[in-house]
N, C-alpha and C. Protein backbone atom coordinates (compact mmCIF):
# COMPACT_ATOMS: atom_id res chain seq x y z
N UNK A 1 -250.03 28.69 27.29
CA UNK A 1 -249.49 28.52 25.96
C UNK A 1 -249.19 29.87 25.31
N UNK A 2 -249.81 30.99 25.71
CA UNK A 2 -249.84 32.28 24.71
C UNK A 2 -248.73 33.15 25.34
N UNK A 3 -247.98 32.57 26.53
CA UNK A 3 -247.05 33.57 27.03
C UNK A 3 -245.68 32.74 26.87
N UNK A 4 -245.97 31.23 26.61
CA UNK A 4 -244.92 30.60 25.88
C UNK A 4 -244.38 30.95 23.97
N UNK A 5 -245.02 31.47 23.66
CA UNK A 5 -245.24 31.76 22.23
C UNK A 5 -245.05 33.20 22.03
N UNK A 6 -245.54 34.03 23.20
CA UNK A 6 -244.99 35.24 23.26
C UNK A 6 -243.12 35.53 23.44
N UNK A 7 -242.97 34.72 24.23
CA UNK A 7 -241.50 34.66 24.63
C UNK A 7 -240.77 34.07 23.50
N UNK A 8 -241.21 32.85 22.92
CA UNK A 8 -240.43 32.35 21.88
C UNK A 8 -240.29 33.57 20.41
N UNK A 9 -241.39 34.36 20.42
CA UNK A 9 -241.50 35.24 19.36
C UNK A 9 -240.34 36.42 20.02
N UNK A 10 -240.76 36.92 21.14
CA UNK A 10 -239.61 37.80 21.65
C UNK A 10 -238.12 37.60 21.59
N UNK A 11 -237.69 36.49 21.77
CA UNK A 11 -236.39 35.87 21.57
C UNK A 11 -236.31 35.96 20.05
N UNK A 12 -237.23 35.46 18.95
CA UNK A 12 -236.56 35.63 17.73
C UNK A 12 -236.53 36.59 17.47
N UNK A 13 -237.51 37.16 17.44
CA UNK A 13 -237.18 38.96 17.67
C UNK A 13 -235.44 39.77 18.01
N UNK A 14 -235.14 39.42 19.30
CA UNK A 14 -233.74 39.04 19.78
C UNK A 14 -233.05 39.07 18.76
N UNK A 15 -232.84 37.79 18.49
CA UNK A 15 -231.70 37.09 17.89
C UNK A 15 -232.05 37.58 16.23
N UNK A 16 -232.71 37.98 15.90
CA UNK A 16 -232.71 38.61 14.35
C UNK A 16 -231.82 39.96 14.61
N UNK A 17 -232.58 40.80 15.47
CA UNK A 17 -232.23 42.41 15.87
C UNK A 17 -230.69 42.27 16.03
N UNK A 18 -230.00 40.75 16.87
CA UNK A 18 -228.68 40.91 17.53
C UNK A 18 -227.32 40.57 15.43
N UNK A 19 -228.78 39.66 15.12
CA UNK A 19 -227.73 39.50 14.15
C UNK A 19 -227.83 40.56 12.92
N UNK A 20 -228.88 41.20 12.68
CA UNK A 20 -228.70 42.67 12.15
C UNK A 20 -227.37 43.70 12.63
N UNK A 21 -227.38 43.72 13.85
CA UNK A 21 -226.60 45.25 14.20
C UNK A 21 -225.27 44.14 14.06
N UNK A 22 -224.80 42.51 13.88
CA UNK A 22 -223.42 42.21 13.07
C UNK A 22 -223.38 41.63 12.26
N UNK A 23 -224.23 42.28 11.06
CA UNK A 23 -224.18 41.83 9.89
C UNK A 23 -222.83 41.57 8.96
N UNK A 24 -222.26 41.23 8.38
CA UNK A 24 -220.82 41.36 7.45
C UNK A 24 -221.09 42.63 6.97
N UNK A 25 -220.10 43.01 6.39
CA UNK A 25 -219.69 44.20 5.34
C UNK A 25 -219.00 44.45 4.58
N UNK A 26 -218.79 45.27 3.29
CA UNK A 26 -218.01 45.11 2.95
C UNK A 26 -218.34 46.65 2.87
N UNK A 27 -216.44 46.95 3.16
CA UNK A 27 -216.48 48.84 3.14
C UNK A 27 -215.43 49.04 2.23
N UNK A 28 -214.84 50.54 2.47
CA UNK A 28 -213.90 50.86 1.86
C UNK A 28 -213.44 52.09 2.36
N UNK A 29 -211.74 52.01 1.81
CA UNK A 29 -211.11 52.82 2.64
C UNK A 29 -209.90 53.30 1.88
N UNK A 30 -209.93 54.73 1.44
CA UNK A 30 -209.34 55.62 0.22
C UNK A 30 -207.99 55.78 0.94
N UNK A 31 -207.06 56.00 0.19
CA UNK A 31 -205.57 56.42 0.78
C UNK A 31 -205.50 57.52 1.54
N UNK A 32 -206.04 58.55 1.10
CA UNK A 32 -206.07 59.68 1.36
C UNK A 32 -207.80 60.29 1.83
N UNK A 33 -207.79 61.39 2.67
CA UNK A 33 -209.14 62.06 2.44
C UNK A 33 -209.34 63.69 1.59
N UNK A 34 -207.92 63.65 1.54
CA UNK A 34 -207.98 64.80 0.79
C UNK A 34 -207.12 64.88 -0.86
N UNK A 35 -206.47 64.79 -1.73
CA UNK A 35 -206.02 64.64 -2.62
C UNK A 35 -205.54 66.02 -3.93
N UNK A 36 -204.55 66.40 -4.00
CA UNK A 36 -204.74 67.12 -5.59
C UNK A 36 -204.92 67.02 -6.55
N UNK A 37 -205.39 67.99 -7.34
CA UNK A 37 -206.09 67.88 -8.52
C UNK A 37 -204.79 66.77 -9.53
N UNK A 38 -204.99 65.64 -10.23
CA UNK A 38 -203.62 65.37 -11.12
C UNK A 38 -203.15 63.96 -10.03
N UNK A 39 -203.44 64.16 -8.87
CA UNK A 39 -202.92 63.22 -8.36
C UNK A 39 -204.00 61.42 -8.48
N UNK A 40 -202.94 60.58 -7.64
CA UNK A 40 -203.63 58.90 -7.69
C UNK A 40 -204.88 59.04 -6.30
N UNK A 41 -205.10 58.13 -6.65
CA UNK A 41 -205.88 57.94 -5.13
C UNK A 41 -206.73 56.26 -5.40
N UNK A 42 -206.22 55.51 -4.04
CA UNK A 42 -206.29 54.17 -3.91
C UNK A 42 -207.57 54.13 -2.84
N UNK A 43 -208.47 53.08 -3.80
CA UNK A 43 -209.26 52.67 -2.58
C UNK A 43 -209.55 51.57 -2.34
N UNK A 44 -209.10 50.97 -1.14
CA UNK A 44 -209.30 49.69 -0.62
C UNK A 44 -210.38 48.78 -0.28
N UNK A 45 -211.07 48.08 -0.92
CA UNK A 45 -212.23 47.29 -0.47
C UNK A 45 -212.03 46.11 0.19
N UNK A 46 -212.92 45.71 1.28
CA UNK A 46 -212.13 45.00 2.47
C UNK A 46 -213.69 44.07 3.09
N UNK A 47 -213.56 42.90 3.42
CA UNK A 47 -214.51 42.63 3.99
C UNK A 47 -214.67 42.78 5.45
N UNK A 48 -215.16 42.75 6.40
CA UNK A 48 -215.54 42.82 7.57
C UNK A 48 -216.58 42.10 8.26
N UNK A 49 -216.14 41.46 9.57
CA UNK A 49 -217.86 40.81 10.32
C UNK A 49 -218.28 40.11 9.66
N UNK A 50 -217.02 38.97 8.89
CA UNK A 50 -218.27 37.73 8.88
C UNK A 50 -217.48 36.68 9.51
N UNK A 51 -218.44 36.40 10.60
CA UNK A 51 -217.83 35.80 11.51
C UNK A 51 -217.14 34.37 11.48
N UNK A 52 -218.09 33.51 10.30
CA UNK A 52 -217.32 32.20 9.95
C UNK A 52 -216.61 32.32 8.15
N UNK A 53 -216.44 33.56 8.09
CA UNK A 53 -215.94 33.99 6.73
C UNK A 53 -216.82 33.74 5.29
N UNK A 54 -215.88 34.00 4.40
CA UNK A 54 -216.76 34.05 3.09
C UNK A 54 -215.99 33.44 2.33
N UNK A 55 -216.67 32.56 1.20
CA UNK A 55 -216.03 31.84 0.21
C UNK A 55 -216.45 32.33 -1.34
N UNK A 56 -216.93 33.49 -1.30
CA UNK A 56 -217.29 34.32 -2.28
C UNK A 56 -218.03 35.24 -2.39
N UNK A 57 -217.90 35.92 -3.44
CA UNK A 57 -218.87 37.32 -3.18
C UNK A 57 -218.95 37.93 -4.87
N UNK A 58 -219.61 38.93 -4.57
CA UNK A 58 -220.16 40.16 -5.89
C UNK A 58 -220.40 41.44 -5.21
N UNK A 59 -220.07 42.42 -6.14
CA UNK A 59 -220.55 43.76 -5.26
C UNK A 59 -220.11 44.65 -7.00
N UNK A 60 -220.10 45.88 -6.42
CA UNK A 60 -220.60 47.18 -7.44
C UNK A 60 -219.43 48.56 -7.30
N UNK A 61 -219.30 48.78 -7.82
CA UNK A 61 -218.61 50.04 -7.41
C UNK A 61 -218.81 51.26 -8.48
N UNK A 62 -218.87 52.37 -7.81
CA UNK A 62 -219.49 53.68 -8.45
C UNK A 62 -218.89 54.82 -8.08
N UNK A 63 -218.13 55.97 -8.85
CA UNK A 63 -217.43 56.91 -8.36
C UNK A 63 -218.00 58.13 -8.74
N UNK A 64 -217.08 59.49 -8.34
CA UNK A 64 -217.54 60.49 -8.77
C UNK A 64 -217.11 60.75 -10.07
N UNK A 65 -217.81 62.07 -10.75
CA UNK A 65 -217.49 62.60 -12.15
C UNK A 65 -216.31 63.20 -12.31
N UNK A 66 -215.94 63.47 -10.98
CA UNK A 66 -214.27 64.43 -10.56
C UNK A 66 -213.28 63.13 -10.51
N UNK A 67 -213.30 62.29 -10.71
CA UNK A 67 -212.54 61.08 -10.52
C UNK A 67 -212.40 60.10 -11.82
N UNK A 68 -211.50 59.83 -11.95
CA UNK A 68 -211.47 58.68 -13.45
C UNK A 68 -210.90 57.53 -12.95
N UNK A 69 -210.93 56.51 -13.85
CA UNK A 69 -210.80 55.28 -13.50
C UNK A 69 -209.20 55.00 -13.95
N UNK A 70 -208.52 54.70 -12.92
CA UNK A 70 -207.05 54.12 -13.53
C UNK A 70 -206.86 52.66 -13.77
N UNK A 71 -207.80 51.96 -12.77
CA UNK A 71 -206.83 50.33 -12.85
C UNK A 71 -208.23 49.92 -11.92
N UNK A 72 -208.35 48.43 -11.79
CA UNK A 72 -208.49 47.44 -10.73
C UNK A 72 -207.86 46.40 -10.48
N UNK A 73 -207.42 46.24 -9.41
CA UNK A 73 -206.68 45.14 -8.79
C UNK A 73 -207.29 43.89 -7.55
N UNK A 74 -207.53 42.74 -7.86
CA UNK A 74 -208.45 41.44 -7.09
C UNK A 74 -207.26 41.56 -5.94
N UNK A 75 -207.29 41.13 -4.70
CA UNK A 75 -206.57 40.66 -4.16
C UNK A 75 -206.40 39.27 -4.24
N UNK A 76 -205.26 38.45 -4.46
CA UNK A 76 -204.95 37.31 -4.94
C UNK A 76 -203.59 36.51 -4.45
N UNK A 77 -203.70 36.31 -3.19
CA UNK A 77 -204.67 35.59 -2.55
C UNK A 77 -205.21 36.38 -1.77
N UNK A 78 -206.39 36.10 -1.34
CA UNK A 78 -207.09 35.15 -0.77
C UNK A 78 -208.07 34.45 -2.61
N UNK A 79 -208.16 35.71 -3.15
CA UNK A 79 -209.31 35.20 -4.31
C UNK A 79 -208.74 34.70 -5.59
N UNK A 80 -208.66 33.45 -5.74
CA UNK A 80 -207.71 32.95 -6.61
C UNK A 80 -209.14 32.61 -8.40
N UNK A 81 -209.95 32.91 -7.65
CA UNK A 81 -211.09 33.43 -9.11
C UNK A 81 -212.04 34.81 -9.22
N UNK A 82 -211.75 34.92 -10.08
CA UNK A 82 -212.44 36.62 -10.09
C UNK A 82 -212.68 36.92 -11.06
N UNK A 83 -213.83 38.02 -11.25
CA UNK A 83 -213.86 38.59 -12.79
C UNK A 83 -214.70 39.88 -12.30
N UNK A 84 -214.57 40.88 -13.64
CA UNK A 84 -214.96 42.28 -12.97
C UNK A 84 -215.52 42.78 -14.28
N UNK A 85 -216.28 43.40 -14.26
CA UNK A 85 -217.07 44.05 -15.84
C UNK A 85 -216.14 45.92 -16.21
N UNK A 86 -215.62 46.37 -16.38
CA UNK A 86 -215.06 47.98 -16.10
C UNK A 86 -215.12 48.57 -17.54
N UNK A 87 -216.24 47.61 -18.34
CA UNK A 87 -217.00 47.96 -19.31
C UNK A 87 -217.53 49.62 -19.67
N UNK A 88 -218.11 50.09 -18.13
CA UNK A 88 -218.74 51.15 -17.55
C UNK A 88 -217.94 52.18 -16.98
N UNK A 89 -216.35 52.10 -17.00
CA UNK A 89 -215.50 52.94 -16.02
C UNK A 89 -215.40 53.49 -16.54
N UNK A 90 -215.41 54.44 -17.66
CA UNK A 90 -215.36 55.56 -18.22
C UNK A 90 -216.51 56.71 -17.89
N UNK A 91 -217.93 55.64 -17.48
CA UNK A 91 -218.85 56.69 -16.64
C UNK A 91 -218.87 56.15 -15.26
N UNK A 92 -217.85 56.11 -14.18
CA UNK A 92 -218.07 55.67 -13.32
C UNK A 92 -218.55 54.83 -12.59
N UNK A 93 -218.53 53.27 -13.03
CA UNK A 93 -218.89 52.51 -12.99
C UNK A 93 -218.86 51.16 -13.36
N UNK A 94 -218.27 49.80 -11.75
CA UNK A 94 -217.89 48.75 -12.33
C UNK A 94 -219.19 48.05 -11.86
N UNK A 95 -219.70 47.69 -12.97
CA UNK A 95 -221.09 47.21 -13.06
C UNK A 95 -221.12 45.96 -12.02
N UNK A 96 -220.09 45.26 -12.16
CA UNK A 96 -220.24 44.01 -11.57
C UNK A 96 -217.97 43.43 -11.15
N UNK A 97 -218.56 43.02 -10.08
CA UNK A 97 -217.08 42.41 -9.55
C UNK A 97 -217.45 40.86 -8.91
N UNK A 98 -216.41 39.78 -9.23
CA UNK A 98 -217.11 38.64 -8.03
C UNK A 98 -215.79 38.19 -8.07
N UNK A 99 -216.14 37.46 -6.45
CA UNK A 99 -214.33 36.77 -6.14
C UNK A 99 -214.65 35.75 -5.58
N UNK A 100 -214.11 34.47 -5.79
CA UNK A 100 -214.12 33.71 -5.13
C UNK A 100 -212.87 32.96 -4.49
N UNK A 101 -212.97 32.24 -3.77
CA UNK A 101 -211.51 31.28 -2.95
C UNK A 101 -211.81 29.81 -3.27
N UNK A 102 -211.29 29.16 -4.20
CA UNK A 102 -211.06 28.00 -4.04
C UNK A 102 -210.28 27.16 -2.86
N UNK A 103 -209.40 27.68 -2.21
CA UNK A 103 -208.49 27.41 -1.27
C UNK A 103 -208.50 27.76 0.06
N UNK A 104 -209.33 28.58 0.27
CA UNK A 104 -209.84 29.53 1.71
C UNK A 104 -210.69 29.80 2.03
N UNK A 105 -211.13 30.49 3.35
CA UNK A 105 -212.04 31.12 3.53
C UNK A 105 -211.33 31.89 4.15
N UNK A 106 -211.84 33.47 3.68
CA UNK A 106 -211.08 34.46 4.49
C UNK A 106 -212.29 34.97 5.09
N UNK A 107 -211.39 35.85 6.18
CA UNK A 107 -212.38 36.42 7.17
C UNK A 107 -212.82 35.39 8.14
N UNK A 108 -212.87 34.28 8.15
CA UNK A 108 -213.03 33.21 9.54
C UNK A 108 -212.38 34.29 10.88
N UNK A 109 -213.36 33.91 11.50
CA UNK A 109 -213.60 34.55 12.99
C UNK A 109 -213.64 35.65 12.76
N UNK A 110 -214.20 36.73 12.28
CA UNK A 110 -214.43 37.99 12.04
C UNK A 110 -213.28 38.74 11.43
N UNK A 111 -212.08 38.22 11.03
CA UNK A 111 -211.00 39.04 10.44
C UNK A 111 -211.34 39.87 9.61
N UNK A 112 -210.66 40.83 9.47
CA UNK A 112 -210.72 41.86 8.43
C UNK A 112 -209.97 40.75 7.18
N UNK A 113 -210.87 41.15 5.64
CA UNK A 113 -209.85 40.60 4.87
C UNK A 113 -209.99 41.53 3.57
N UNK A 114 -208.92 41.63 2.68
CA UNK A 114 -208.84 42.16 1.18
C UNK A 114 -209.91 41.37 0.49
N UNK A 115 -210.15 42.14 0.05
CA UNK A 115 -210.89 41.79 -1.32
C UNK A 115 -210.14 42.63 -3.04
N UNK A 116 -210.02 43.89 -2.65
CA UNK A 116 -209.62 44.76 -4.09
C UNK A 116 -209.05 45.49 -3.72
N UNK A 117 -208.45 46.66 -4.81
CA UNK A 117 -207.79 48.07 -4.77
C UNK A 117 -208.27 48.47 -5.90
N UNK A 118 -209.11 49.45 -5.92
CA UNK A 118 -209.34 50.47 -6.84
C UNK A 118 -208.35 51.91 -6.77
N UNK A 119 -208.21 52.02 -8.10
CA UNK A 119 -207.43 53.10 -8.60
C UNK A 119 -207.99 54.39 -9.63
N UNK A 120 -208.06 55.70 -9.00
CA UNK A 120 -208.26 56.67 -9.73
C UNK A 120 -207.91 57.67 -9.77
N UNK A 121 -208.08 58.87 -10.73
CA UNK A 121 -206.74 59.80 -10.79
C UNK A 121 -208.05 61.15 -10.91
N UNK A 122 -207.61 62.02 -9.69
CA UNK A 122 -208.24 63.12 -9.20
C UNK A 122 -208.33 64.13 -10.55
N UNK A 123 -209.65 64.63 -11.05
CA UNK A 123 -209.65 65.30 -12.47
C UNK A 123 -209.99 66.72 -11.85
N UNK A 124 -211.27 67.03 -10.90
CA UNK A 124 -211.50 68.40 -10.68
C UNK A 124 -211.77 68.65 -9.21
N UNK A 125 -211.51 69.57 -9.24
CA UNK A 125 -211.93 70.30 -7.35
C UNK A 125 -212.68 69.94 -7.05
N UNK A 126 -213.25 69.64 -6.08
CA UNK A 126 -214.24 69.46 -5.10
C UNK A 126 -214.85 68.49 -4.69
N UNK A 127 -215.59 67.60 -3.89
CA UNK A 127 -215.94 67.13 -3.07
C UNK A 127 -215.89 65.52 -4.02
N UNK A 128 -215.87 64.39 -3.78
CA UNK A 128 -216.25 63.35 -4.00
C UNK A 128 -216.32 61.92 -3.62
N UNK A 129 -216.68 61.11 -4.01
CA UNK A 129 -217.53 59.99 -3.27
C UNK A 129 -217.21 58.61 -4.35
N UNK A 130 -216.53 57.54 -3.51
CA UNK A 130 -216.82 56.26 -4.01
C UNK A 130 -217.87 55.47 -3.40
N UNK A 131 -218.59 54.29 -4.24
CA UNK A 131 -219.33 53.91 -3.59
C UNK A 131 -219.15 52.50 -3.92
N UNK A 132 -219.69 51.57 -2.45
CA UNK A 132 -219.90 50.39 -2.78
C UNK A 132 -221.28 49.49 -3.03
N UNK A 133 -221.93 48.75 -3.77
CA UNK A 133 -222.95 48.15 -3.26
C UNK A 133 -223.24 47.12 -3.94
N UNK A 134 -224.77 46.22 -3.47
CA UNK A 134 -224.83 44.81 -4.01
C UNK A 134 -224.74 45.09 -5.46
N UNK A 135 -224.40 43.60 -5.95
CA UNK A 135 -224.64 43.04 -6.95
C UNK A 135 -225.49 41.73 -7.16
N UNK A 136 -225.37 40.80 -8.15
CA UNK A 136 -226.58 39.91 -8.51
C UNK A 136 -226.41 39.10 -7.28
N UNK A 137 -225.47 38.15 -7.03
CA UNK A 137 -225.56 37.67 -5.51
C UNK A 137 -225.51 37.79 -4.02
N UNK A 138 -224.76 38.22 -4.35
CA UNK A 138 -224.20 38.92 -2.76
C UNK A 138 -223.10 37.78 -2.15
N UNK A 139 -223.08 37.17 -1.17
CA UNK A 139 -221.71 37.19 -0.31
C UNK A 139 -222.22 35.16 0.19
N UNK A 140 -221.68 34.39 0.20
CA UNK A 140 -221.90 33.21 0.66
C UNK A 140 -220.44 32.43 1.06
N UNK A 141 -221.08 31.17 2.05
CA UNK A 141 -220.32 30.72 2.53
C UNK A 141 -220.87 29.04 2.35
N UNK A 142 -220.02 28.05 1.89
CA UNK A 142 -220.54 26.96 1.85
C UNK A 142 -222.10 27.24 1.12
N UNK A 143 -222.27 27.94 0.30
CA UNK A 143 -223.51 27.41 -0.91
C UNK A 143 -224.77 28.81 0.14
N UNK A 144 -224.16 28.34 1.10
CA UNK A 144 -225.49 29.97 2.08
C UNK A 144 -224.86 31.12 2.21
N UNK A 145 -225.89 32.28 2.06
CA UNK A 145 -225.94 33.61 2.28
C UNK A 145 -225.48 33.97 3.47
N UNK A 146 -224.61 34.86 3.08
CA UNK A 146 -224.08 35.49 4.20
C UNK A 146 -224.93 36.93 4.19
N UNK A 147 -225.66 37.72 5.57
CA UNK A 147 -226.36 38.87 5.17
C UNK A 147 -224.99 39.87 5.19
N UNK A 148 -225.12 40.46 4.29
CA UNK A 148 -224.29 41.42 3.86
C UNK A 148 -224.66 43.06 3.66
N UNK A 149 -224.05 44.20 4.75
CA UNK A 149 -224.03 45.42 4.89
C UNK A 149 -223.03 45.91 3.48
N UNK A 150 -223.06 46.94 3.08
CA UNK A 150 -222.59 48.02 2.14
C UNK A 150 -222.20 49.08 2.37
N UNK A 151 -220.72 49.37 2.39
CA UNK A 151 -220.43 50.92 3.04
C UNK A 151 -220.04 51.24 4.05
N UNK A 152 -219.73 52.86 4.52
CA UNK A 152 -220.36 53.38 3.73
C UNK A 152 -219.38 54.24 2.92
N UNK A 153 -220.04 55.15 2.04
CA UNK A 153 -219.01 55.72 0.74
C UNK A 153 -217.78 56.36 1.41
N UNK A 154 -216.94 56.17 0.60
CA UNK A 154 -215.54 56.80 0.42
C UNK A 154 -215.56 58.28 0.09
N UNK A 155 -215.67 59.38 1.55
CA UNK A 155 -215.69 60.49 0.75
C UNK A 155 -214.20 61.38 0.97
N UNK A 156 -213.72 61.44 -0.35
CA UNK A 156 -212.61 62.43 -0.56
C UNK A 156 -213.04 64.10 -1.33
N UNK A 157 -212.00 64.75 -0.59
CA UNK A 157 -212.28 66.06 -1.25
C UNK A 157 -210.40 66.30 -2.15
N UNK A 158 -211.21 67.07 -3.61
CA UNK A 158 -210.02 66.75 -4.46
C UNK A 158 -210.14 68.77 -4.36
N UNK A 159 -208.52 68.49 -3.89
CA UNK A 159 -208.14 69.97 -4.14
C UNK A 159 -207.33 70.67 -4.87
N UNK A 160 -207.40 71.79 -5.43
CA UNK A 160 -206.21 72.47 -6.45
C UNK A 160 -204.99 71.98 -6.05
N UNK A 161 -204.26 72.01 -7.15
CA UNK A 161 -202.79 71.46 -7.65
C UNK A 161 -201.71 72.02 -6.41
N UNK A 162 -201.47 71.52 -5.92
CA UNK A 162 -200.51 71.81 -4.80
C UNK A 162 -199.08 72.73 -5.91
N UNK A 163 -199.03 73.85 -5.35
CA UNK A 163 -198.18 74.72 -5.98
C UNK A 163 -196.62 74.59 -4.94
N UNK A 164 -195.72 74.91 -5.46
CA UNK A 164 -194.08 74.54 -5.26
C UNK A 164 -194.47 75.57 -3.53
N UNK A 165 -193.22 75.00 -2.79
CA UNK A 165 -193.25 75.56 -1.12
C UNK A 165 -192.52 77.02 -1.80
N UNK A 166 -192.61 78.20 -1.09
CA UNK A 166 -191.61 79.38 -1.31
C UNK A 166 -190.35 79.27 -1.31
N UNK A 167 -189.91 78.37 -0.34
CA UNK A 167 -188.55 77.96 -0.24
C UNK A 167 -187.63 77.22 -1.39
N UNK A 168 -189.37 76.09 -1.93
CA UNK A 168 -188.22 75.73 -3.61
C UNK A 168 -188.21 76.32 -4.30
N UNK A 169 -189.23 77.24 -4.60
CA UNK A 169 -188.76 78.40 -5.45
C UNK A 169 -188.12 79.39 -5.63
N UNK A 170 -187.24 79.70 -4.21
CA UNK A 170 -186.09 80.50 -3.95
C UNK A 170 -185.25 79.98 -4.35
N UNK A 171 -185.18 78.30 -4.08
CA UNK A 171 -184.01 77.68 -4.36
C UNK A 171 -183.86 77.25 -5.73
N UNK A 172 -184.63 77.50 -6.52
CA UNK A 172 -185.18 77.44 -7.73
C UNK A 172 -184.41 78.21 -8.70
N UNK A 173 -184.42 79.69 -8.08
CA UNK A 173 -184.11 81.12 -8.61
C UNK A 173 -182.93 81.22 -8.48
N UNK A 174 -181.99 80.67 -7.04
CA UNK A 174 -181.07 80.56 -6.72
C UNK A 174 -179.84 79.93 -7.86
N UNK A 175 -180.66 78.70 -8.30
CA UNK A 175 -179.88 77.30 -9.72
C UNK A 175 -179.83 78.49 -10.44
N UNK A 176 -180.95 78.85 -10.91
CA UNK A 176 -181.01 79.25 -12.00
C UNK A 176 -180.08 80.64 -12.68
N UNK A 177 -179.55 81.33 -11.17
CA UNK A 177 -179.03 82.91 -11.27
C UNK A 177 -177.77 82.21 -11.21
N UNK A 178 -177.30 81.18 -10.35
CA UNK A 178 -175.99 80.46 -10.65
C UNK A 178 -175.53 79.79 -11.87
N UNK A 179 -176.33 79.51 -12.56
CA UNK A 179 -176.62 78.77 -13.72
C UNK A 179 -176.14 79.92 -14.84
N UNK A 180 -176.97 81.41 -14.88
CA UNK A 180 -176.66 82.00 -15.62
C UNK A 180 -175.32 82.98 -15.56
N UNK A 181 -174.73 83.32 -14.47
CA UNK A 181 -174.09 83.91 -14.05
C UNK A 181 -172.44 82.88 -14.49
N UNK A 182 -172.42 81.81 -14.39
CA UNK A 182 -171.61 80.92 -15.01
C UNK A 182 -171.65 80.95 -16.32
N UNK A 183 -172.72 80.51 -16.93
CA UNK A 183 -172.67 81.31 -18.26
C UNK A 183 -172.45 82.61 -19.09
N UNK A 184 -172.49 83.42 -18.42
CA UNK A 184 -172.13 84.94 -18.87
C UNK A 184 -170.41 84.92 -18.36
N UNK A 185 -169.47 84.23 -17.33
CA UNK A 185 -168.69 84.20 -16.75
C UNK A 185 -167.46 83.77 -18.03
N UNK A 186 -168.00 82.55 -18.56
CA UNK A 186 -168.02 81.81 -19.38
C UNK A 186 -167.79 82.80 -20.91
N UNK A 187 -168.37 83.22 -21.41
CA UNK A 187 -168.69 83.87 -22.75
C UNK A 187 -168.04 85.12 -22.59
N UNK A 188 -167.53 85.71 -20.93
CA UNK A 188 -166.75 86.91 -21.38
C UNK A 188 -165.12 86.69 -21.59
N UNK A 189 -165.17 84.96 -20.91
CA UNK A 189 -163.17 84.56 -21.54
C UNK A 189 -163.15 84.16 -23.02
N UNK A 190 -163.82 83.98 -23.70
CA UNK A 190 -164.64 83.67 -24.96
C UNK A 190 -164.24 85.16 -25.91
């Protein structure tokens, strides 16, 4: 009996460990990894790995201090109900997001699916980070929990203002000496 009970414990053991390392997720994935100072920058939140999909969810989102908040956008469809708190986006932070599908389940058989697009506009140099994570529920399917992974962060580095190529600014100098040179051309038949 004790090596039947050993084995049955070993197997759940198994099958917990197998369904840990494919848990769902939900990640995210910035337009860019690098960006200038002044410029947009889009980040995509997306579900992943759930294998008989999801019929709703909640999650969090949190950015850097170098980053401001422009917009949020549900993807619609798949999530034809949604609501988002951005109460907090002025300090980096959408307290709360939830989506649901009346009409679907996305992600069936492990598809990748939309969930959002976050939007923000690069303020200062250097290094930064979106983040995703739970909120009050988390992720279900038919009324049960789906176990749900987070991440991981979105890291962009925001760099000084991209300055004009040498070449447009030759060609720049170029308008501009043609420009005046017509004008002086001008004012001496005058």
């Amino acid at each position: 009996m004790g090596r039947i009970a050993l084995r049955a414990c070993a197997l759940l053991l198994l099958g917990l460990a197998v369904r840990a390392a494919h848990a769902a997720s939900i990640q995210l994935e910035p337009s860019a990894t690098s960006v200038p100072v002044d410029s947009l920058l889009t980040v995509q939140v997306y579900g992943t790995d759930f294998p008989l999909g999801a019929d709703g969810g909640d999650f969090t989102l949190g950015w850097s201090s170098n980053l401001a908040y422009v917009g949020f956008e549900v993807a619609n469809p798949p999530w034809d109900v949604s609501a988002f708190d951005d109460s907090a986006a002025d300090f980096g932070y959408l307290g709360f997001v939830d989506v649901f599908s009346t009409t679907d389940t996305p992600g069936a058989g492990g598809v990748p699916f939309a969930i959002a697009t976050l939007t923000l506009e690069a303020l200062d140099e250097g290094p930064a980070l979106v983040s995703v994570g739970a909120s009050l529920v988390g992720w279900s399917l038919g009324g049960d929990t789906v176990d749900t992974d987070y991440g991981p962060d979105a890291e962009v580095e925001v760099t000084p203002e991209s300055a004009p190529e040498p070449s447009a600014l030759a060609l720049i100098a170029c308008a501009c000496g043609a420009l005046f040179r017509r004008g002086s051309s001008r004012s001496a038949r005058d």
